[in-house]
N, C-alpha and C. Protein backbone atom coordinates (compact mmCIF):
# COMPACT_ATOMS: atom_id res chain seq x y z
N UNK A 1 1.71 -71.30 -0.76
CA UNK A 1 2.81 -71.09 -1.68
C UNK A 1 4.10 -71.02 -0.85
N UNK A 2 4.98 -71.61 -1.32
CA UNK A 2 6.44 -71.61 -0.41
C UNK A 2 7.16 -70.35 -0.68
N UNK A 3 8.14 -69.76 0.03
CA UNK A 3 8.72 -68.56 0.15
C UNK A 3 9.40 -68.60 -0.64
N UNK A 4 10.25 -69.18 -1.35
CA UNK A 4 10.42 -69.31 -3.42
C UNK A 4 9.41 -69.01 -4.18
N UNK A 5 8.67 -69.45 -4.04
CA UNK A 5 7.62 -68.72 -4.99
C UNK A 5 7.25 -67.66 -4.74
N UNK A 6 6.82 -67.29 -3.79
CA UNK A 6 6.36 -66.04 -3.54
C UNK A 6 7.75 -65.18 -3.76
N UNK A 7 8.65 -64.98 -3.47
CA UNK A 7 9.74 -64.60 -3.38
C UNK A 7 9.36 -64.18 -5.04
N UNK A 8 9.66 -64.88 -6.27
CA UNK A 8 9.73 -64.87 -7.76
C UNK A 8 8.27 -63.99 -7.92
N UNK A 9 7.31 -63.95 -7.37
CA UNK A 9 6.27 -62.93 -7.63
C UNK A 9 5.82 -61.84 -7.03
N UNK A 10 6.89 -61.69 -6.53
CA UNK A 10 6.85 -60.57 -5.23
C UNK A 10 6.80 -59.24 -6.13
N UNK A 11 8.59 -59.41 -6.61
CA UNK A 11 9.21 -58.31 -6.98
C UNK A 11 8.17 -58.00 -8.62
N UNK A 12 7.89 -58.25 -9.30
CA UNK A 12 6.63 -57.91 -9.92
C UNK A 12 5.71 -57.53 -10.02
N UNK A 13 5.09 -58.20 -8.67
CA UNK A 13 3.85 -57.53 -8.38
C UNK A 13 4.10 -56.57 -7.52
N UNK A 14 5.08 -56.18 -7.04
CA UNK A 14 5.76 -54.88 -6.51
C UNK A 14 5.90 -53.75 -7.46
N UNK A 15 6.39 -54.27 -8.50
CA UNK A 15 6.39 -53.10 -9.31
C UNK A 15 5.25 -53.09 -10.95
N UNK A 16 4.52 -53.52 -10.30
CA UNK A 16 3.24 -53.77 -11.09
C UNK A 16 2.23 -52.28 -10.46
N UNK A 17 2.45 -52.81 -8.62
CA UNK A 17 1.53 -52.01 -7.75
C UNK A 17 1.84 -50.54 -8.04
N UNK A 18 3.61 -50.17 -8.09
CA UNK A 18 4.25 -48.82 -8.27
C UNK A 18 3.58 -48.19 -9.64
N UNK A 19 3.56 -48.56 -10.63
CA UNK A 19 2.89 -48.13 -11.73
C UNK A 19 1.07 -47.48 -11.28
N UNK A 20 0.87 -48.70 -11.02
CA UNK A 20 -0.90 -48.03 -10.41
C UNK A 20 -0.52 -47.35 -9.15
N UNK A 21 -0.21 -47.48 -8.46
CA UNK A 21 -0.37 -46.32 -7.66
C UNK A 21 -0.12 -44.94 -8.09
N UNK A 22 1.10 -44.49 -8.91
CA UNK A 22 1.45 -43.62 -9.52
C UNK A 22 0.38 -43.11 -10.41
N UNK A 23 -0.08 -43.89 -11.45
CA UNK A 23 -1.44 -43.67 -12.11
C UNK A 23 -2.41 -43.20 -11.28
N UNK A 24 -2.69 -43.94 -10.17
CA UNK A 24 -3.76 -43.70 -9.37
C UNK A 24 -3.89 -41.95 -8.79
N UNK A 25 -2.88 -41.71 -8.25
CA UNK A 25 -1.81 -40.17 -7.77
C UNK A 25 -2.30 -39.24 -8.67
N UNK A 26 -1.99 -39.85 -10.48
CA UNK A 26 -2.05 -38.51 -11.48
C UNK A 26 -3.39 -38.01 -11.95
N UNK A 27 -4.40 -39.10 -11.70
CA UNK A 27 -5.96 -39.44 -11.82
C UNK A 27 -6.55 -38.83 -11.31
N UNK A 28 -5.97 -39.10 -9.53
CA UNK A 28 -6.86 -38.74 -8.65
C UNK A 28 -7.74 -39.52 -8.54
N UNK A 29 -7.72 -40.79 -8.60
CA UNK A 29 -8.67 -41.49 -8.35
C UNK A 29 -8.26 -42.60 -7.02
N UNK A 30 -7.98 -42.39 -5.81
CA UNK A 30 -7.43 -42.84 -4.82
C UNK A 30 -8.49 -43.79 -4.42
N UNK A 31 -7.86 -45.24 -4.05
CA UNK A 31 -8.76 -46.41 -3.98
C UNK A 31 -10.03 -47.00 -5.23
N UNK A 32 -9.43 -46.81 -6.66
CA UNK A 32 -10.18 -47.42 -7.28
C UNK A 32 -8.85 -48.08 -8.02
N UNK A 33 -8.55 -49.18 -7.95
CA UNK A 33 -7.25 -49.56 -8.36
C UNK A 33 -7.91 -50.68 -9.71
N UNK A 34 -9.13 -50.99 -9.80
CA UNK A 34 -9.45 -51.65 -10.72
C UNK A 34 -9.63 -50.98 -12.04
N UNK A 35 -9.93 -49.55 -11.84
CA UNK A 35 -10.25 -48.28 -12.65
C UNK A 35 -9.21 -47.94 -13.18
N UNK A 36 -7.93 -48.09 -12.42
CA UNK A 36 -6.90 -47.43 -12.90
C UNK A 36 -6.33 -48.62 -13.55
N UNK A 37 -6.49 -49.76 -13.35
CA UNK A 37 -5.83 -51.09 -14.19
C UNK A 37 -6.14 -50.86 -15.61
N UNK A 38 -7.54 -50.60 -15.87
CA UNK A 38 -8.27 -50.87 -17.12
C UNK A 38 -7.92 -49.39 -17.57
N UNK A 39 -7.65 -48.20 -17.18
CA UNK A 39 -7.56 -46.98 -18.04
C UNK A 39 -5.93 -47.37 -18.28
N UNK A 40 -4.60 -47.89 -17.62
CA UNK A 40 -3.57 -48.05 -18.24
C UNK A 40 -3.42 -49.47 -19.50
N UNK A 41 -3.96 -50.13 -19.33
CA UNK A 41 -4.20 -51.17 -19.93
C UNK A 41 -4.40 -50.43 -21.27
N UNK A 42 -6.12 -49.71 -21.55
CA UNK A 42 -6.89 -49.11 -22.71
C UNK A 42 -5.64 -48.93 -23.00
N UNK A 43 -4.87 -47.69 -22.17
CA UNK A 43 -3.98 -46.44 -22.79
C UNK A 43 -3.31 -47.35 -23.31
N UNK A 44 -2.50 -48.04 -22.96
CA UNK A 44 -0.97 -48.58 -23.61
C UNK A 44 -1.82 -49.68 -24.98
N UNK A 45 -2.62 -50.34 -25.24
CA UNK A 45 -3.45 -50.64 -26.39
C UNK A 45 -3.10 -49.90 -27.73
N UNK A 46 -4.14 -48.76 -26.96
CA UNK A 46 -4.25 -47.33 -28.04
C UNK A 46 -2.96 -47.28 -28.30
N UNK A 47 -1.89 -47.01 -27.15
CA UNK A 47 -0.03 -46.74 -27.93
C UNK A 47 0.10 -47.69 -28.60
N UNK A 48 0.22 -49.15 -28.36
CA UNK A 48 1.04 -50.16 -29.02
C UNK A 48 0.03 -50.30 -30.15
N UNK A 49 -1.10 -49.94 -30.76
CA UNK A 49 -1.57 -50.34 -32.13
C UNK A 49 -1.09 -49.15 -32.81
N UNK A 50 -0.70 -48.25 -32.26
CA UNK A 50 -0.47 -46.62 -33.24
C UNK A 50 0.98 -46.86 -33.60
N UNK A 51 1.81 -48.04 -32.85
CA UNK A 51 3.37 -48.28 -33.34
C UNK A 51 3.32 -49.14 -34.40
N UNK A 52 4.94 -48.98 -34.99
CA UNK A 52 4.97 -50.22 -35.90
C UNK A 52 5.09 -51.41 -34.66
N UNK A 53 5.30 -52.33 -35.45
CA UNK A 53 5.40 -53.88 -34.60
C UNK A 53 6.84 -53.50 -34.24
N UNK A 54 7.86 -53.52 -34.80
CA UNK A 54 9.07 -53.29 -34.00
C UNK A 54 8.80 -52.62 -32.97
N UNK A 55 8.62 -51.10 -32.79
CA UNK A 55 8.87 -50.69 -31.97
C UNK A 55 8.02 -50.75 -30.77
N UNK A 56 6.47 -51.57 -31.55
CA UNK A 56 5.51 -51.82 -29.85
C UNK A 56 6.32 -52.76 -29.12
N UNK A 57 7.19 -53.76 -29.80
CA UNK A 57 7.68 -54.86 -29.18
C UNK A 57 9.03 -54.00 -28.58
N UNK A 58 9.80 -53.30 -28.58
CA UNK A 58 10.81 -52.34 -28.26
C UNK A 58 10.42 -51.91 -27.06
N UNK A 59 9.39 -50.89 -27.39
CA UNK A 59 8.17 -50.79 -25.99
C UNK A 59 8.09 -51.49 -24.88
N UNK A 60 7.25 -52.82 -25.50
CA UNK A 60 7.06 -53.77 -24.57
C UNK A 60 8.19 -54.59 -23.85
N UNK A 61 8.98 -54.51 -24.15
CA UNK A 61 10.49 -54.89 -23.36
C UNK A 61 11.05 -54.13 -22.49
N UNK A 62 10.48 -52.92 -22.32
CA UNK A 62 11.17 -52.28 -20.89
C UNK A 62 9.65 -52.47 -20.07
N UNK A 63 8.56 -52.79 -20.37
CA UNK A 63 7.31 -52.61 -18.78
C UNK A 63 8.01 -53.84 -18.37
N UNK A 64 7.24 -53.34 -16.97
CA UNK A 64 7.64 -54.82 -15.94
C UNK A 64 6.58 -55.90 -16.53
N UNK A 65 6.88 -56.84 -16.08
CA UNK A 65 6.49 -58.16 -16.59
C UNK A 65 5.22 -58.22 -16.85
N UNK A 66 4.77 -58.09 -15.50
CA UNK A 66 3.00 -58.00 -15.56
C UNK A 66 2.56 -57.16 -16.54
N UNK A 67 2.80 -55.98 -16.49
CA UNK A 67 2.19 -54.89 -17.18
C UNK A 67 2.42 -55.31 -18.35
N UNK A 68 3.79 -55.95 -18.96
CA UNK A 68 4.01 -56.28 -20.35
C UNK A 68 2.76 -57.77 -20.57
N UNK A 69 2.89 -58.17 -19.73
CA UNK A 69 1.92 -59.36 -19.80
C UNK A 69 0.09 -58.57 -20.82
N UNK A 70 -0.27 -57.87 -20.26
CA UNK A 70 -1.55 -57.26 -20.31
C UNK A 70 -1.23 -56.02 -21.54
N UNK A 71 -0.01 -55.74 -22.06
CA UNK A 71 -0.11 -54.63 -23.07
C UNK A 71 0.11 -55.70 -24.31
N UNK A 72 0.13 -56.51 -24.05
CA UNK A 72 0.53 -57.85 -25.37
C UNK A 72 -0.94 -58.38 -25.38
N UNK A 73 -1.93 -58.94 -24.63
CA UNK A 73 -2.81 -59.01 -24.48
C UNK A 73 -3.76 -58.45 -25.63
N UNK A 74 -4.12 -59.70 -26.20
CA UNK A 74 -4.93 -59.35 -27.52
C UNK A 74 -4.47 -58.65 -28.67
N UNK A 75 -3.13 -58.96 -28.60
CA UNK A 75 -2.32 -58.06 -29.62
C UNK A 75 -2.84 -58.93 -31.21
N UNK A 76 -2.97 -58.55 -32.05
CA UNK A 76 -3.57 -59.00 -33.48
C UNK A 76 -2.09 -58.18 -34.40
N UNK A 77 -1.17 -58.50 -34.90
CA UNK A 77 -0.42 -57.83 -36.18
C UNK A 77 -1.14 -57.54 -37.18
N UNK A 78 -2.16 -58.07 -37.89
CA UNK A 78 -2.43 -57.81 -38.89
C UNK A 78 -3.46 -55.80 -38.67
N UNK A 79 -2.96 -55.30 -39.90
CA UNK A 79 -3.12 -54.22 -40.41
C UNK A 79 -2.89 -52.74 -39.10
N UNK A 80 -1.46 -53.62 -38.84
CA UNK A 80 -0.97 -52.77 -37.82
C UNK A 80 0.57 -52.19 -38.47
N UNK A 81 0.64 -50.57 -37.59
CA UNK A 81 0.36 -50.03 -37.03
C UNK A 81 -1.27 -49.43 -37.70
N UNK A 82 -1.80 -48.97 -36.75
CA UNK A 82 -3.53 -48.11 -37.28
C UNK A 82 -2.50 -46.90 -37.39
N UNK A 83 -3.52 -45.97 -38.34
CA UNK A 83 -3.05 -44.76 -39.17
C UNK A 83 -3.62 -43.43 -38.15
N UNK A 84 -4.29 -43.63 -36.90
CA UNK A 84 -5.47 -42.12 -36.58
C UNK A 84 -4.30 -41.26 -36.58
N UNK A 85 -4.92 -40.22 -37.42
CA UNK A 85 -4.18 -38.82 -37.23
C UNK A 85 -4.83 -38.02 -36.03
N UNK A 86 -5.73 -38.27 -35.71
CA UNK A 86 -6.71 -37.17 -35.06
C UNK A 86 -6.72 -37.76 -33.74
N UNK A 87 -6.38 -36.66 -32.60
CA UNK A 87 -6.16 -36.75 -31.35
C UNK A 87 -7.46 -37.56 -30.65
N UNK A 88 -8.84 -36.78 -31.38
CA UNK A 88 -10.11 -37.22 -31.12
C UNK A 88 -10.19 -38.78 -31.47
N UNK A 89 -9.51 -39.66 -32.57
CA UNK A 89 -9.79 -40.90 -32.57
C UNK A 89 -9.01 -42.09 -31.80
N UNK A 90 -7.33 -41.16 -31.66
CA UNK A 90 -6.75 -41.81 -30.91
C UNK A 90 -7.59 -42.02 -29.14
N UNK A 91 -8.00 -41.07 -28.80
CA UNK A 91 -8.59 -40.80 -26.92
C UNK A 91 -9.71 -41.75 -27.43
N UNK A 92 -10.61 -41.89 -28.29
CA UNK A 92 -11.93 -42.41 -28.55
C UNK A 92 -11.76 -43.80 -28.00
N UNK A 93 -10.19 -44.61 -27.99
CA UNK A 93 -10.50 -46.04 -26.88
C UNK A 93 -10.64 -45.96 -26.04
N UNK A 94 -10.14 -45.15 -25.03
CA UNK A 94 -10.30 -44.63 -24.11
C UNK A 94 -11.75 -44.39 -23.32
N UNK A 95 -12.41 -43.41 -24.44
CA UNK A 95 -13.58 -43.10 -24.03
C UNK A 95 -14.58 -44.03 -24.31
N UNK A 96 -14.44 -44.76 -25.86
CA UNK A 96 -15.08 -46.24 -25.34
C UNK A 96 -15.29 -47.04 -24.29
N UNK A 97 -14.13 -47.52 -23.73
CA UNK A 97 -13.97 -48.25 -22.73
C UNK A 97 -14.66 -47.86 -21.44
N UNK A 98 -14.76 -46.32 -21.53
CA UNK A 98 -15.16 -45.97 -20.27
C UNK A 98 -16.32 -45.06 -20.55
N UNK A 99 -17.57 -45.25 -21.34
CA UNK A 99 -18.82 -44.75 -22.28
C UNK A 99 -19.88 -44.60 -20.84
N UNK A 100 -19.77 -45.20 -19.73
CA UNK A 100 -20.34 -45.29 -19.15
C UNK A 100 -20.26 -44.74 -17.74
N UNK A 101 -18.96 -43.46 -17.58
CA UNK A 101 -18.25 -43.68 -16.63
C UNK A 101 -18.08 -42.10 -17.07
N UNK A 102 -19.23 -40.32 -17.09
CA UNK A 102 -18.51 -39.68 -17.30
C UNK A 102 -17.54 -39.00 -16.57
N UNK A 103 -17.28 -39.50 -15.58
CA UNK A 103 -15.63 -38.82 -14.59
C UNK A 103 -14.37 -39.03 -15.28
N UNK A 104 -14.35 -39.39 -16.03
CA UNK A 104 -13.02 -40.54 -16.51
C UNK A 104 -13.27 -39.01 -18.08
N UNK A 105 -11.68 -38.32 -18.15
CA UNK A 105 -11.70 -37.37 -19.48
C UNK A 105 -10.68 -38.46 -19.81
N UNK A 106 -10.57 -38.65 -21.51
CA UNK A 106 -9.80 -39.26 -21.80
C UNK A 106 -8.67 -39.06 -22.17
N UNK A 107 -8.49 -37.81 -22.27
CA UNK A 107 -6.99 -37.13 -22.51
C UNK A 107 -6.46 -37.11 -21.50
N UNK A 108 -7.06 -36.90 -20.20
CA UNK A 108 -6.27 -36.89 -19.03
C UNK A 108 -5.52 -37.70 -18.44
N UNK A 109 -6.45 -39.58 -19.04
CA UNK A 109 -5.96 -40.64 -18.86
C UNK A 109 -4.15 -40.49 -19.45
N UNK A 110 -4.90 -40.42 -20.97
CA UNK A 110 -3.46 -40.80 -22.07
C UNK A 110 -2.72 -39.89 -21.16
N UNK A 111 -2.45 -38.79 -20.86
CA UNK A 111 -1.56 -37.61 -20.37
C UNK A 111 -0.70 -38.76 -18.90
N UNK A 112 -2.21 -38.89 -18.31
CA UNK A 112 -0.84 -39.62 -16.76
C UNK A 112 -0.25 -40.57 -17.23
N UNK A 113 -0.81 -41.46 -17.87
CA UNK A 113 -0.06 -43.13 -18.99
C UNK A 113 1.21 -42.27 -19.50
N UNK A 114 0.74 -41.40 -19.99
CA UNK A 114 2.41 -41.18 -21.00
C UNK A 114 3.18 -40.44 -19.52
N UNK A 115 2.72 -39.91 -18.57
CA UNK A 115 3.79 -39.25 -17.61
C UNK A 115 4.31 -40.88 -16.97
N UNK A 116 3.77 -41.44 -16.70
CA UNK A 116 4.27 -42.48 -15.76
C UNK A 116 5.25 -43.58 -16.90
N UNK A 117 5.12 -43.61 -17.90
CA UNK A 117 6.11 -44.01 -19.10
C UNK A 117 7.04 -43.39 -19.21
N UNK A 118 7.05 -42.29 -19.30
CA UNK A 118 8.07 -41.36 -19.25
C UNK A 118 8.94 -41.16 -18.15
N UNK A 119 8.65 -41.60 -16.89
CA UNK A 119 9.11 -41.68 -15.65
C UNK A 119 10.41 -43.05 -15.54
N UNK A 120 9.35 -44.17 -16.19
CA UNK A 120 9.72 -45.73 -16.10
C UNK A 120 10.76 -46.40 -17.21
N UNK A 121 10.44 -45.69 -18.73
CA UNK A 121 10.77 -46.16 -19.76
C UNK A 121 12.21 -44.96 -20.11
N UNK A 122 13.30 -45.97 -20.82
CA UNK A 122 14.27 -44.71 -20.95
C UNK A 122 14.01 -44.09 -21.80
N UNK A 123 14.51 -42.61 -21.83
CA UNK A 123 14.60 -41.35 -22.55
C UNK A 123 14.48 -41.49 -24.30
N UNK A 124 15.50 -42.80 -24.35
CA UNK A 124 16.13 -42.81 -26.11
C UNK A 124 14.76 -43.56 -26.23
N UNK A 125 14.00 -44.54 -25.60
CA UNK A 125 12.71 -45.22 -26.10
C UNK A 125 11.42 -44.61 -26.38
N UNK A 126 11.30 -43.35 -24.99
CA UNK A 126 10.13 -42.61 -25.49
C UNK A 126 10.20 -41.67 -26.91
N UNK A 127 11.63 -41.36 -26.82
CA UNK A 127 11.29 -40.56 -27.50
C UNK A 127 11.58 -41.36 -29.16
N UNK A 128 12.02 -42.46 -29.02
CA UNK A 128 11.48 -42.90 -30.66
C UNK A 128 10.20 -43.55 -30.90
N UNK A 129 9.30 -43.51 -29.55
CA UNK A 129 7.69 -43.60 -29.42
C UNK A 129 7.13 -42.32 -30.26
N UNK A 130 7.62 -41.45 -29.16
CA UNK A 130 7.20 -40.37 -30.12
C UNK A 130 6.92 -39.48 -31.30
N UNK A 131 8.74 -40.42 -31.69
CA UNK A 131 8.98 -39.97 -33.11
C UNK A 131 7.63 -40.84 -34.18
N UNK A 132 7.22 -41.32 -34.15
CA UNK A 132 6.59 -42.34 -34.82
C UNK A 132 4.68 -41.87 -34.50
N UNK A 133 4.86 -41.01 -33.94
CA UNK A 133 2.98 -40.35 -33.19
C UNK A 133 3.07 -38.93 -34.50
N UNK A 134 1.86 -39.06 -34.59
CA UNK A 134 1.70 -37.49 -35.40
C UNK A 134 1.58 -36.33 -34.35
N UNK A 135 1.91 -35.20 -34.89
CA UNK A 135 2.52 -34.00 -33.51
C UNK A 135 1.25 -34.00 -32.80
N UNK A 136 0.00 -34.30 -32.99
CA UNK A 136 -1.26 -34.10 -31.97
C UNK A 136 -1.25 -35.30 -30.78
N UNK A 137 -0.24 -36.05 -31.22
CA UNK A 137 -0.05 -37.07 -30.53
C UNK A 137 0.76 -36.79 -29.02
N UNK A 138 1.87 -36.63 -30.30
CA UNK A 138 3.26 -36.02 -29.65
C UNK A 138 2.55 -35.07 -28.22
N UNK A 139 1.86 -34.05 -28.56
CA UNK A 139 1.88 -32.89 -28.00
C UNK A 139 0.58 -33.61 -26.30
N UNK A 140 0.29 -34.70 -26.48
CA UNK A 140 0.00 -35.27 -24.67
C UNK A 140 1.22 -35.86 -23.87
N UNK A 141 2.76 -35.76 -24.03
CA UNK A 141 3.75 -36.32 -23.70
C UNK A 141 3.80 -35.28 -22.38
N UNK A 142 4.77 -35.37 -21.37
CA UNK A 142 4.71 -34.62 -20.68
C UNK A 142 5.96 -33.97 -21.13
C-alpha cells in the first residue's frame, strides 16, 4: 500500500484502536481485543435499536468512521425504535451474544460502552440519548 493510503487509514484506525483500548481498561480484559470489539459492537446495537431513527443516525455521526461503520451494520428500520422497558431485556443482547462466556456481566459491558461514549460523544448528544432511554436505562450512564 503506498504512504497515501495508508496515511487515509491510519488516522481511523488510530482512533478506532483508542476506543478499544479504553473499553479494554474499563473491562479489564487486557489483550482480548476481539472480545472487546464484539461486546462494543453488541452494546451500541442494543443503543441504536432502543433510539428513534433520527437520533441513532445523530448518534452515529459523531463515532469515528470505523466504529460508525459496524454500529450501522445490520441496521433493519422497520419496527424501530424497540420498546424494552426492562433493564433485564435491554442487557439480554448482551448476554446473548456472550451465552457462552460466563466472565463477561452484561451490565458491566453497557456501563464501560456508555462511559467511553460519554468520554467521545458531546455532552448535548448523550444526553438527548438519554433523554429518549427509560430511567432504568438512564440510570447505567456514568
Amino acid at each position: 500500500m503506498s504512504n497515501a493510503a495508508s496515511e487515509i487509514f491510519d488516522a481511523p484506525l488510530q482512533k478506532t484502536q483508542v476506543w478499544l483500548n479504553e473499553l479494554m481498561r474499563e473491562l479489564q480484559w487486557d489483550d482480548k481485543p476481539q472480545k472487546t470489539f464484539l461486546a462494543l459492537r453488541t452494546a451500541l446495537h442494543a443503543l441504536r435499536d432502543r433510539l428513534t431513527v433520527e437520533e441513532a443516525v445523530h448518534l452515529g455521526a459523531q463515532l469515528p468512521i470505523l466504529i460508525r461503520g459496524f454500529y450501522y451494520e445490520g441496521w433493519k428500520l422497520a419496527q424501530k425504535p424497540v420498546k424494552e422497558r426492562h433493564k433485564s431485556d435491554f442487557l439480554d443482547h448482551i448476554a446473548q451474544v456472550f451465552r457462552d462466556d460466563d466472565t463477561v456481566d452484561p451490565e458491566k459491558v453497557m456501563r464501560a460502552v456508555f462511559k467511553i461514549l460519554a468520554r467521545h460523544i458531546t455532552a448535548g448528544e448523550i444526553e438527548n440519548v438519554k433523554h429518549l432511554l427509560p430511567r432504568t436505562l438512564q440510570e447505567l450512564w456514568p
